[in-house]
C-alpha atoms as a PDB file:
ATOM      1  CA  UNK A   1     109.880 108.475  94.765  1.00  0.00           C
ATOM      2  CA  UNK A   2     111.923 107.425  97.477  1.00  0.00           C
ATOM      3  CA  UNK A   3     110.593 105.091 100.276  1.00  0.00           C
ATOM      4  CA  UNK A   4     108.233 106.821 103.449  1.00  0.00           C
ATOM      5  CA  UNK A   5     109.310 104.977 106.509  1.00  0.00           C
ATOM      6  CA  UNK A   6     107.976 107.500 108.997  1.00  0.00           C
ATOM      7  CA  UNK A   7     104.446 106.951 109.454  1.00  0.00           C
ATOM      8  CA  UNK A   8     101.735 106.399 112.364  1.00  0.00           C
ATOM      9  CA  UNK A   9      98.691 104.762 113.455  1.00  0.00           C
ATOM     10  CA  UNK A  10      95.763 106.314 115.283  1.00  0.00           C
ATOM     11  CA  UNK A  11      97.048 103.856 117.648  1.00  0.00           C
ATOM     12  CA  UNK A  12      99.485 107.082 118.846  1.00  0.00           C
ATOM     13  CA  UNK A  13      96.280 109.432 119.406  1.00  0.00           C
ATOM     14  CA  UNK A  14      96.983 112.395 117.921  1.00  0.00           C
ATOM     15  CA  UNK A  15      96.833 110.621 113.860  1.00  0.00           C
ATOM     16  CA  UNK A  16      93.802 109.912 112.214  1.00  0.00           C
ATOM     17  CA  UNK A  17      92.905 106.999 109.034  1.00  0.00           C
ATOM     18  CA  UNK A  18      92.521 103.959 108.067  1.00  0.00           C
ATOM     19  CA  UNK A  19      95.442 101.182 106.810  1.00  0.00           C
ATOM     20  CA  UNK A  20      93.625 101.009 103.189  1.00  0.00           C
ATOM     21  CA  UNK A  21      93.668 105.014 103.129  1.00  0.00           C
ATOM     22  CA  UNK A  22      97.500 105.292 103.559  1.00  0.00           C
ATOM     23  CA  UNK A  23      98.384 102.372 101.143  1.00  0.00           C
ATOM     24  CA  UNK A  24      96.368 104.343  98.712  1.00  0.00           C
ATOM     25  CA  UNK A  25      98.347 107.582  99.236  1.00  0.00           C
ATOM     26  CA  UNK A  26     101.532 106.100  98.893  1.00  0.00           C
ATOM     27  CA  UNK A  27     100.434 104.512  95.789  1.00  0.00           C
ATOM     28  CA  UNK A  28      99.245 107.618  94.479  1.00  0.00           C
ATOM     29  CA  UNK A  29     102.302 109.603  95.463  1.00  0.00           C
ATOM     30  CA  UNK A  30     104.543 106.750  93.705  1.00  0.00           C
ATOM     31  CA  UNK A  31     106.601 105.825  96.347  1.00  0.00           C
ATOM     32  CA  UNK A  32     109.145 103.144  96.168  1.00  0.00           C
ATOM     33  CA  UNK A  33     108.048 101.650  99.300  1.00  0.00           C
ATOM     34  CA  UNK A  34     105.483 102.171 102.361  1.00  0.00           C
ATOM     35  CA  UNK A  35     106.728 101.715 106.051  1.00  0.00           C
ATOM     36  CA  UNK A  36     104.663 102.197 109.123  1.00  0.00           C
ATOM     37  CA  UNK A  37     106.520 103.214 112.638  1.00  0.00           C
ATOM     38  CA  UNK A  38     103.887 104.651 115.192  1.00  0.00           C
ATOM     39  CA  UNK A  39     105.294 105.392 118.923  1.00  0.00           C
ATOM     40  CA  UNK A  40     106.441 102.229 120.279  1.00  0.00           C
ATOM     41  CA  UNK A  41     105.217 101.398 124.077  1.00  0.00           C
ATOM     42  CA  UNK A  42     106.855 103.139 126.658  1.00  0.00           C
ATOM     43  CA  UNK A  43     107.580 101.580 130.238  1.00  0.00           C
ATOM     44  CA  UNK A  44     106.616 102.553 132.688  1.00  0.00           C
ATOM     45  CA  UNK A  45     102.837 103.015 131.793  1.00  0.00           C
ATOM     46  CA  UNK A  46     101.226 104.691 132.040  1.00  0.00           C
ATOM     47  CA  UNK A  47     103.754 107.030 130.148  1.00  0.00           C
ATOM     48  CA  UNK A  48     102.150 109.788 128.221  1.00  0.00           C
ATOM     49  CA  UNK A  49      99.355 110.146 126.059  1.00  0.00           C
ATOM     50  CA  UNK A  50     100.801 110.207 122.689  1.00  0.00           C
ATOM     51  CA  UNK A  51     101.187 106.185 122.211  1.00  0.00           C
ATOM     52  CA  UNK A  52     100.236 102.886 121.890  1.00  0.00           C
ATOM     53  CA  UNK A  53     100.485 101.036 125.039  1.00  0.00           C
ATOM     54  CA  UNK A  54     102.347  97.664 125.170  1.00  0.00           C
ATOM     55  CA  UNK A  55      98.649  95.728 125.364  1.00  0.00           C
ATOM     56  CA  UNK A  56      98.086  97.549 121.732  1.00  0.00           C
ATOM     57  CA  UNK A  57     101.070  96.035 120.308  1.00  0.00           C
ATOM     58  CA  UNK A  58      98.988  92.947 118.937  1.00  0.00           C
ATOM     59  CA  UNK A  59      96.406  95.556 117.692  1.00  0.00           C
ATOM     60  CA  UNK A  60      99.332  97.213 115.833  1.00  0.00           C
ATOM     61  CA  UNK A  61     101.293  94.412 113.959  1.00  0.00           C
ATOM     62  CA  UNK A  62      97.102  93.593 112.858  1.00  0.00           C
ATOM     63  CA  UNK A  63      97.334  97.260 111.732  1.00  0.00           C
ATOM     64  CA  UNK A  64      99.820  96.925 109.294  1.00  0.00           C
ATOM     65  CA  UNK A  65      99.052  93.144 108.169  1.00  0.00           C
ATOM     66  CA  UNK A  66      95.778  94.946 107.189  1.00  0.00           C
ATOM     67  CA  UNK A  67      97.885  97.512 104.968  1.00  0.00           C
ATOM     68  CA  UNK A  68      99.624  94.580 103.510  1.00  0.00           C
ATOM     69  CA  UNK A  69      96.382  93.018 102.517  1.00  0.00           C
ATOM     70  CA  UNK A  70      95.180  96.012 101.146  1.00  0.00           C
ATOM     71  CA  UNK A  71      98.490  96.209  99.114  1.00  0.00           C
ATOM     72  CA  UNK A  72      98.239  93.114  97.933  1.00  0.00           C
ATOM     73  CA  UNK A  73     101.736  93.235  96.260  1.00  0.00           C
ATOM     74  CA  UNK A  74     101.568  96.640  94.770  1.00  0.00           C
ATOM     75  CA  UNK A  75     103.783  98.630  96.859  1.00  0.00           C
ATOM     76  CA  UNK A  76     106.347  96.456  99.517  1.00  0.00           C
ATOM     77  CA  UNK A  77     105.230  97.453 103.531  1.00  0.00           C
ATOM     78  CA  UNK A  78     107.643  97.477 106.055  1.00  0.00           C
ATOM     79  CA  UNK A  79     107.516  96.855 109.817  1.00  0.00           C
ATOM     80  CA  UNK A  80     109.046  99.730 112.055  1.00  0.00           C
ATOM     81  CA  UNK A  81     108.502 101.458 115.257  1.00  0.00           C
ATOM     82  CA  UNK A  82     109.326 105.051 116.517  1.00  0.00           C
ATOM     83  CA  UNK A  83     111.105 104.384 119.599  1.00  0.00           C
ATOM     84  CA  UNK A  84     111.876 107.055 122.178  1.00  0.00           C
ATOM     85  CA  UNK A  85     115.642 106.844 123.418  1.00  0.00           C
ATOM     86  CA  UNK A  86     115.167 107.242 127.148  1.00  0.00           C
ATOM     87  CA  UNK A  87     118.804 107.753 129.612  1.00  0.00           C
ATOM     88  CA  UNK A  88     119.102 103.568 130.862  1.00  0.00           C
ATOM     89  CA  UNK A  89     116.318 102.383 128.399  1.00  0.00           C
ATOM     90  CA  UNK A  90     118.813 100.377 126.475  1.00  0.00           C
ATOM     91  CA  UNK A  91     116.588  97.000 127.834  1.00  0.00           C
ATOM     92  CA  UNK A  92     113.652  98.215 126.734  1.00  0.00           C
ATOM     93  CA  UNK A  93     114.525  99.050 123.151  1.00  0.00           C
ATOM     94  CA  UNK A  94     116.174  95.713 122.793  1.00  0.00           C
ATOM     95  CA  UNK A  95     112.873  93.929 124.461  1.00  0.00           C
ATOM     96  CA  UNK A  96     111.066  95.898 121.577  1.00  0.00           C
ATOM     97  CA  UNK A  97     113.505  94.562 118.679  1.00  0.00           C
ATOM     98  CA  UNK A  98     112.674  91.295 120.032  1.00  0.00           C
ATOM     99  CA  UNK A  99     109.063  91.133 119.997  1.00  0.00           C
ATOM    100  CA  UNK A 100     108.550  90.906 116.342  1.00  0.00           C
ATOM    101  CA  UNK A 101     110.962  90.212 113.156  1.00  0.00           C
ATOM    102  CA  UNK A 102     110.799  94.307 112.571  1.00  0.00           C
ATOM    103  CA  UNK A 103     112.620  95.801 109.241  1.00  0.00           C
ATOM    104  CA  UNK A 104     113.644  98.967 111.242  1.00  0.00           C
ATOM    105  CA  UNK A 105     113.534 100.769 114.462  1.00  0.00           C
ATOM    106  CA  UNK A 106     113.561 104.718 114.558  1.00  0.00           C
ATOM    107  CA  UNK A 107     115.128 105.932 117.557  1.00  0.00           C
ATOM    108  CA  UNK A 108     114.137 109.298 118.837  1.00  0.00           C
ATOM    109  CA  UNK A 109     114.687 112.094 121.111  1.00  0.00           C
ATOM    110  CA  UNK A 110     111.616 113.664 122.665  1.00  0.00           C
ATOM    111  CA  UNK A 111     112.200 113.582 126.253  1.00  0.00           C
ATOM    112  CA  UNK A 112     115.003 115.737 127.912  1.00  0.00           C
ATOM    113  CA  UNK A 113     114.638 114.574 131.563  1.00  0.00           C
ATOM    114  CA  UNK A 114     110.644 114.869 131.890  1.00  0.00           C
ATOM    115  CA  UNK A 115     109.534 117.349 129.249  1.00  0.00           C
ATOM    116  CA  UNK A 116     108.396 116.313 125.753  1.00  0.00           C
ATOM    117  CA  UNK A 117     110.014 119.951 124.388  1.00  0.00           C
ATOM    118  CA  UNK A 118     108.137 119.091 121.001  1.00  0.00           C
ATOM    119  CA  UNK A 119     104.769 118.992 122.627  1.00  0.00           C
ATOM    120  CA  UNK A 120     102.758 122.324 122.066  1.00  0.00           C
ATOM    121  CA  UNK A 121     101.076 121.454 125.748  1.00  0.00           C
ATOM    122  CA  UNK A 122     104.385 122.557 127.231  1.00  0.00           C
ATOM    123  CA  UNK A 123     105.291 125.365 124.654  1.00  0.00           C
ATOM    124  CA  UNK A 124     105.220 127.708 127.905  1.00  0.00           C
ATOM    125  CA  UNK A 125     108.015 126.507 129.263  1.00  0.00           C
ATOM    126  CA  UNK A 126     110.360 127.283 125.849  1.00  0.00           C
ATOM    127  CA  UNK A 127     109.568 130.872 127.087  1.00  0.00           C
ATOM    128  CA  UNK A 128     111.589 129.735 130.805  1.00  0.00           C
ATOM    129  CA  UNK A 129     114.983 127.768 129.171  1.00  0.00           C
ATOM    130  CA  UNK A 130     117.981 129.288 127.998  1.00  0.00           C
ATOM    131  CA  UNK A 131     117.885 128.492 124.269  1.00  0.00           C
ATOM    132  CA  UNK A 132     121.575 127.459 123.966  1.00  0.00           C
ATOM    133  CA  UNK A 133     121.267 124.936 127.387  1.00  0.00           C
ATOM    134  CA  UNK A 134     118.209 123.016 125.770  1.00  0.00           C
ATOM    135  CA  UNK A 135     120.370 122.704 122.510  1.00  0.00           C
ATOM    136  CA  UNK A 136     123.478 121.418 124.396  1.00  0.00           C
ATOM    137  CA  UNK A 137     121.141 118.836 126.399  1.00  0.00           C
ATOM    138  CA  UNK A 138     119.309 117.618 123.164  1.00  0.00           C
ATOM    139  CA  UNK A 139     122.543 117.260 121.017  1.00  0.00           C
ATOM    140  CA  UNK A 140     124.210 115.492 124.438  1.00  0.00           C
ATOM    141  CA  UNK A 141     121.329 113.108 124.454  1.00  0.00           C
ATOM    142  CA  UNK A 142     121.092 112.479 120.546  1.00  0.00           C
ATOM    143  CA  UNK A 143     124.715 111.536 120.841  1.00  0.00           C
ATOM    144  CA  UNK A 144     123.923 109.257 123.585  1.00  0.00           C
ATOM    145  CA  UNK A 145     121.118 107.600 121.412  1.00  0.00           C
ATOM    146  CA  UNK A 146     123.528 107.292 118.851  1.00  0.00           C
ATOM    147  CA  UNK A 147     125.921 105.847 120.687  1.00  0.00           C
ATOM    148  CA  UNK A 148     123.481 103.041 121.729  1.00  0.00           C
ATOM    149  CA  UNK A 149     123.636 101.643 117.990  1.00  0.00           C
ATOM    150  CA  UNK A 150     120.415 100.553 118.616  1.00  0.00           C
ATOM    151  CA  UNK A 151     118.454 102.113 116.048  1.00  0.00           C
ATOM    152  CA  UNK A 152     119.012 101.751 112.147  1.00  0.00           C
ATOM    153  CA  UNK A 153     117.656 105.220 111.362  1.00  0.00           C
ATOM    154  CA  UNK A 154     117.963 108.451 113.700  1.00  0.00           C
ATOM    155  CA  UNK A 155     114.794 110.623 113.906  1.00  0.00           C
ATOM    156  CA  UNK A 156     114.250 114.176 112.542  1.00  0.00           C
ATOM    157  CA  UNK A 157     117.704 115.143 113.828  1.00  0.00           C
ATOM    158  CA  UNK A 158     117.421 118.884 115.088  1.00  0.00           C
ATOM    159  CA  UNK A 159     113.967 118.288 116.282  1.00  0.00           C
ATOM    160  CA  UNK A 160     114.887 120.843 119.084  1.00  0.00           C
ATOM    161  CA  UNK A 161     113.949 123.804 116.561  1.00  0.00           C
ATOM    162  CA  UNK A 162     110.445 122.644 116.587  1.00  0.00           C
ATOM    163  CA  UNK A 163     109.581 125.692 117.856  1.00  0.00           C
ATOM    164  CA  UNK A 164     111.517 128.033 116.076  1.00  0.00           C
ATOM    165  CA  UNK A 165     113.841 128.399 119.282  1.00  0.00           C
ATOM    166  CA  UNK A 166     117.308 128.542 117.774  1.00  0.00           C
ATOM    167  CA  UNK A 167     120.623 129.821 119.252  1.00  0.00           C
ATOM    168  CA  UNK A 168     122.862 132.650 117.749  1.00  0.00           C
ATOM    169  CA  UNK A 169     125.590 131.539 116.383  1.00  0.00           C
ATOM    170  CA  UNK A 170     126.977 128.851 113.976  1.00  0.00           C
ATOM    171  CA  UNK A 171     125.332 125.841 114.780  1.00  0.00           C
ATOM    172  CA  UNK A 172     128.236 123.456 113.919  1.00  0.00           C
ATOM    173  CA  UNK A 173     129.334 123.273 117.366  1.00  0.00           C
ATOM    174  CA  UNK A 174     126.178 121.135 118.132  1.00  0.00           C
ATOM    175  CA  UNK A 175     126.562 119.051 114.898  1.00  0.00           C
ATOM    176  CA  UNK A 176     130.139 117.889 114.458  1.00  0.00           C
ATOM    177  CA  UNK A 177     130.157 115.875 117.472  1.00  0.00           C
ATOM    178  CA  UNK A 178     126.826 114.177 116.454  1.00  0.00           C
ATOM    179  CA  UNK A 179     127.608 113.969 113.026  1.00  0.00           C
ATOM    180  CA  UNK A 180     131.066 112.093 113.630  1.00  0.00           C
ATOM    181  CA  UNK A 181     129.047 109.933 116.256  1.00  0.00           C
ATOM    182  CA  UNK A 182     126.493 108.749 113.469  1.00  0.00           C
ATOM    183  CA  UNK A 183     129.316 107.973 110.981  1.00  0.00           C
ATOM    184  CA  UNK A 184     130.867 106.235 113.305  1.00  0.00           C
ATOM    185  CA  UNK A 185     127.558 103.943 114.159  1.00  0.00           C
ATOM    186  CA  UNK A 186     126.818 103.448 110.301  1.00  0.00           C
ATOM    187  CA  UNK A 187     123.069 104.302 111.432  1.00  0.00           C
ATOM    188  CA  UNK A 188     121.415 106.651 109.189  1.00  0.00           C
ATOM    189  CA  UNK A 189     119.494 109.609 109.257  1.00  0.00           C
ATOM    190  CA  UNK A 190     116.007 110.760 107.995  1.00  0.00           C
ATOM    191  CA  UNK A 191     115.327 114.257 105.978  1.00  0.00           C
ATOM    192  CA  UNK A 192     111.776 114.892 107.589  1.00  0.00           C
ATOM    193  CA  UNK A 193     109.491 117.004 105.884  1.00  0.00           C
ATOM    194  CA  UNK A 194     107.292 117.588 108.483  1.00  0.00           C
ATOM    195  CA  UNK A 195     109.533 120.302 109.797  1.00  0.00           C
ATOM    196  CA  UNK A 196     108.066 122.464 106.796  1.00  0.00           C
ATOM    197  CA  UNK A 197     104.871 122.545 108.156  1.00  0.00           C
ATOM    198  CA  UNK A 198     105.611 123.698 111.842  1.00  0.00           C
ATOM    199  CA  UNK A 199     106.619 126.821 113.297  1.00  0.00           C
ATOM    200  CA  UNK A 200     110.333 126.604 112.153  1.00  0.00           C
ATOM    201  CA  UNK A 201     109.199 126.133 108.620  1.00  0.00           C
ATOM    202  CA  UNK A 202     111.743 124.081 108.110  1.00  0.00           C
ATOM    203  CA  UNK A 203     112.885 120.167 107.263  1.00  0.00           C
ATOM    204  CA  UNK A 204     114.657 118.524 109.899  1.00  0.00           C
ATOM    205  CA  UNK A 205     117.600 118.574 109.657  1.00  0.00           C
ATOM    206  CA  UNK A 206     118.494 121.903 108.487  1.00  0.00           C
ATOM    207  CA  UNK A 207     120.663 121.809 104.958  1.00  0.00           C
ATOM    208  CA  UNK A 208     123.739 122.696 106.737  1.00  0.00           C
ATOM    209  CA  UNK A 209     123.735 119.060 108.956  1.00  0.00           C
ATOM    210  CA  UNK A 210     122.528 117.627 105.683  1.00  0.00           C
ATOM    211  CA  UNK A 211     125.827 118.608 103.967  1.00  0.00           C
ATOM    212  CA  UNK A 212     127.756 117.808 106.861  1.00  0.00           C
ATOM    213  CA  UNK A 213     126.143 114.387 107.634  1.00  0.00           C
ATOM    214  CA  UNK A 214     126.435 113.928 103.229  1.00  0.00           C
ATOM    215  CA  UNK A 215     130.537 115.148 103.756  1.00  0.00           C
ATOM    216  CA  UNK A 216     130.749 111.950 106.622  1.00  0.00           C
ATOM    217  CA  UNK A 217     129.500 109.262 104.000  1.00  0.00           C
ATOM    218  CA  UNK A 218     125.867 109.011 106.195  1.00  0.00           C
ATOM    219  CA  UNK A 219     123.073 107.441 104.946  1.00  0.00           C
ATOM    220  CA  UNK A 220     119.811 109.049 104.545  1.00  0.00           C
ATOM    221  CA  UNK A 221     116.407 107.933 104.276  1.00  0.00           C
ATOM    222  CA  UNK A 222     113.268 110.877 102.836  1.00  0.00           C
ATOM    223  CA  UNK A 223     110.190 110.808 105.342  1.00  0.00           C
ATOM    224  CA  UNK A 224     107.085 112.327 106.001  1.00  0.00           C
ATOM    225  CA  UNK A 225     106.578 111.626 109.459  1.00  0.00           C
ATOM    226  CA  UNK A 226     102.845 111.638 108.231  1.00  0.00           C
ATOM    227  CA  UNK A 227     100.007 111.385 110.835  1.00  0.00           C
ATOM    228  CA  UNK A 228      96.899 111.398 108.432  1.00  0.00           C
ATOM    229  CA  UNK A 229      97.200 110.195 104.481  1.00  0.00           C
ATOM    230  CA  UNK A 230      96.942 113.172 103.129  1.00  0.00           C
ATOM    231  CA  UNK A 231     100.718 113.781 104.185  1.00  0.00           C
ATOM    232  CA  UNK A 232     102.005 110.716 103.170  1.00  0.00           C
ATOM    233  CA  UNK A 233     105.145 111.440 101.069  1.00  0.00           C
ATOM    234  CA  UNK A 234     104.017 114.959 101.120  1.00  0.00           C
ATOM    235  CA  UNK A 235     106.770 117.275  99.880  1.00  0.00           C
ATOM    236  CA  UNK A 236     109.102 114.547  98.683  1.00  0.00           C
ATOM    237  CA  UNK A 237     109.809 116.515  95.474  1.00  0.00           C
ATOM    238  CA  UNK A 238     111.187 119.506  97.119  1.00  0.00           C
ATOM    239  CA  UNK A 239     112.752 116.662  99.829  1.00  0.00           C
ATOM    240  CA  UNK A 240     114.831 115.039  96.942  1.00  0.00           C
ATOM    241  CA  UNK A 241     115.983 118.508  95.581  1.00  0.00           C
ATOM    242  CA  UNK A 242     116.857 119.471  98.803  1.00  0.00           C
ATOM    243  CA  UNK A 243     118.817 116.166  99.669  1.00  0.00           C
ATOM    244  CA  UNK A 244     120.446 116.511  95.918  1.00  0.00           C
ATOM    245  CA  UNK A 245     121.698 119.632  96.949  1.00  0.00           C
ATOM    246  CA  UNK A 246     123.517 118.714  99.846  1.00  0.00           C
ATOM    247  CA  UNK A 247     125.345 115.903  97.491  1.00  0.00           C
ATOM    248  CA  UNK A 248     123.079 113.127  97.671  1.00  0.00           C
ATOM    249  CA  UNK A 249     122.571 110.679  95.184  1.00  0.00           C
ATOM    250  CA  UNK A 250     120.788 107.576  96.639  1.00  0.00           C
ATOM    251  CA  UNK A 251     118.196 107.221  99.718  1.00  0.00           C
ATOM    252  CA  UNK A 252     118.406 103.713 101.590  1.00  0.00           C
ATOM    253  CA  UNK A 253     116.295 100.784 101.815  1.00  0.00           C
ATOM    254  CA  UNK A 254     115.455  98.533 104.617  1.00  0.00           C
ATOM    255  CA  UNK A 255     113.909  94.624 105.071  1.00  0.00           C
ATOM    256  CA  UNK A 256     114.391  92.792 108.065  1.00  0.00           C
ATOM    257  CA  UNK A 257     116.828  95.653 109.291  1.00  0.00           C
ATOM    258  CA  UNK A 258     119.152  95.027 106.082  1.00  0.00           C
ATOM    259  CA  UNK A 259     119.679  97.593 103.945  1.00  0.00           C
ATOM    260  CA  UNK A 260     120.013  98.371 100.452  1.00  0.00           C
ATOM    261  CA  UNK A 261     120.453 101.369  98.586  1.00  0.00           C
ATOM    262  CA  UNK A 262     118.434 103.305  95.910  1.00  0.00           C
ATOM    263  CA  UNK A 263     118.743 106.090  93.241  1.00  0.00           C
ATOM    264  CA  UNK A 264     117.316 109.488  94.176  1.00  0.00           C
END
């Protein structure tokens, strides 16, 4: 199986388990590698209640140095962090690469302006926003993050369908401009199963991207985005069929933010 680079910590609060628990399930689920990328601090604090705070940071890299124990050479761990692209937090992202020899950062949209759209606390105000406006804004700030070539792999793309909240139309119009943005930044992207399992019942991104971002020579990464152990590499079968399809034919690898490629 291909490598799970999305994962989390209880150190977020809203996953539960312990280091020795997850190493387990990715063993189990055969996985080529294990990486571990909760929320990464978030200036100023405090900033929301969905993760670690920058005094946990120590607590975190103990986190994972307790999955590599527990691995003990079976299955390679890698250092990442899920970092939220902010407008003008450039400085803080690169004060985060800094603090630790990391083998990727994740860079992710969640905020547009001062809602967290993917937070079920503020599903009420979906209900309030024209549908096509919050698309434009997210795709305008993805291609912002992208931009920053600060990240080495770009979040659940079209996380904006969370909700099941999709415009009419052909969707293209939001993902050509992105898509030639992230070919252009030689970032890659992740095929997120964790879409399946929300409202939208559907991966992230949706196929059509995936043959798009496939078309523009992107690289992809498969992950789970799992917040308990039980979803580690969970649906990584269907994941590789579905990334086959779009023309796939290798996921990528990363240590010490090089990369290396690998046979799907």
């Amino acid at each position: 199986m291909p490598a799970d680079y999305h994962t989390h910590t209880p150190l977020c609060r809203h996953a539960a388990g312990e280091p020795e628990d997850y190493i387990d399930a990715a063993l189990a689920a055969g996985l080529a590698e294990y990486g571990i990328s909760d929320h990464a601090p978030q200036v100023p604090e405090p900033f929301d209640d969905w993760r670690m705070t920058l005094a946990e940071l120590p607590d975190y890299l103990q986190w994972i140095e307790r999955a590599r124990r527990h691995a003990a050479g079976r299955i390679p761990i890698r250092a990442g962090l899920e970092c939220d692209w902010i407008a003008g937090g450039e400085s803080w992202i690169s004060d985060l690469a800094s603090r630790h020899d990391w083998d990727y950062l994740i860079g992710s949209v969640h905020y547009l302006g001062d809602w967290d759209f993917d937070n079920p606390k503020w599903l009420g105000r979906w209900t309030e926003s024209d549908v096509d406006a919050v698309w434009s804004h997210y795709w305008k700030t993805y291609g912002q993050m992208v931009d920053s070539g600060l990240f080495d792999i770009l979040g659940h793309p079209d996380l904006v369908k969370k909700f099941a909240h999709i415009p009419p139309g052909d969707l293209d119009r939001f993902y050509e401009p992105v898509i030639d943005a992230i070919a252009a930044s030689g970032a890659v992207i992740e095929l997120n199963t964790a879409g399946w399992h929300k409202p939208c019942a559907e991966a992230y991104p949706a196929p059509r991207f995936l043959e798009l971002a496939c078309s523009a020579g992107i690289g992809l990464v498969i992950s789970s985005d799992a917040h308990a152990p039980g979803e580690v590499g969970r649906d990584f079968s269907e994941a590789t069929l579905l990334a086959k399809a779009a023309g796939f034919r290798e996921t990528v690898l990363f240590e010490k933010r090089q990369r290396r490629n690998l046979t799907l």
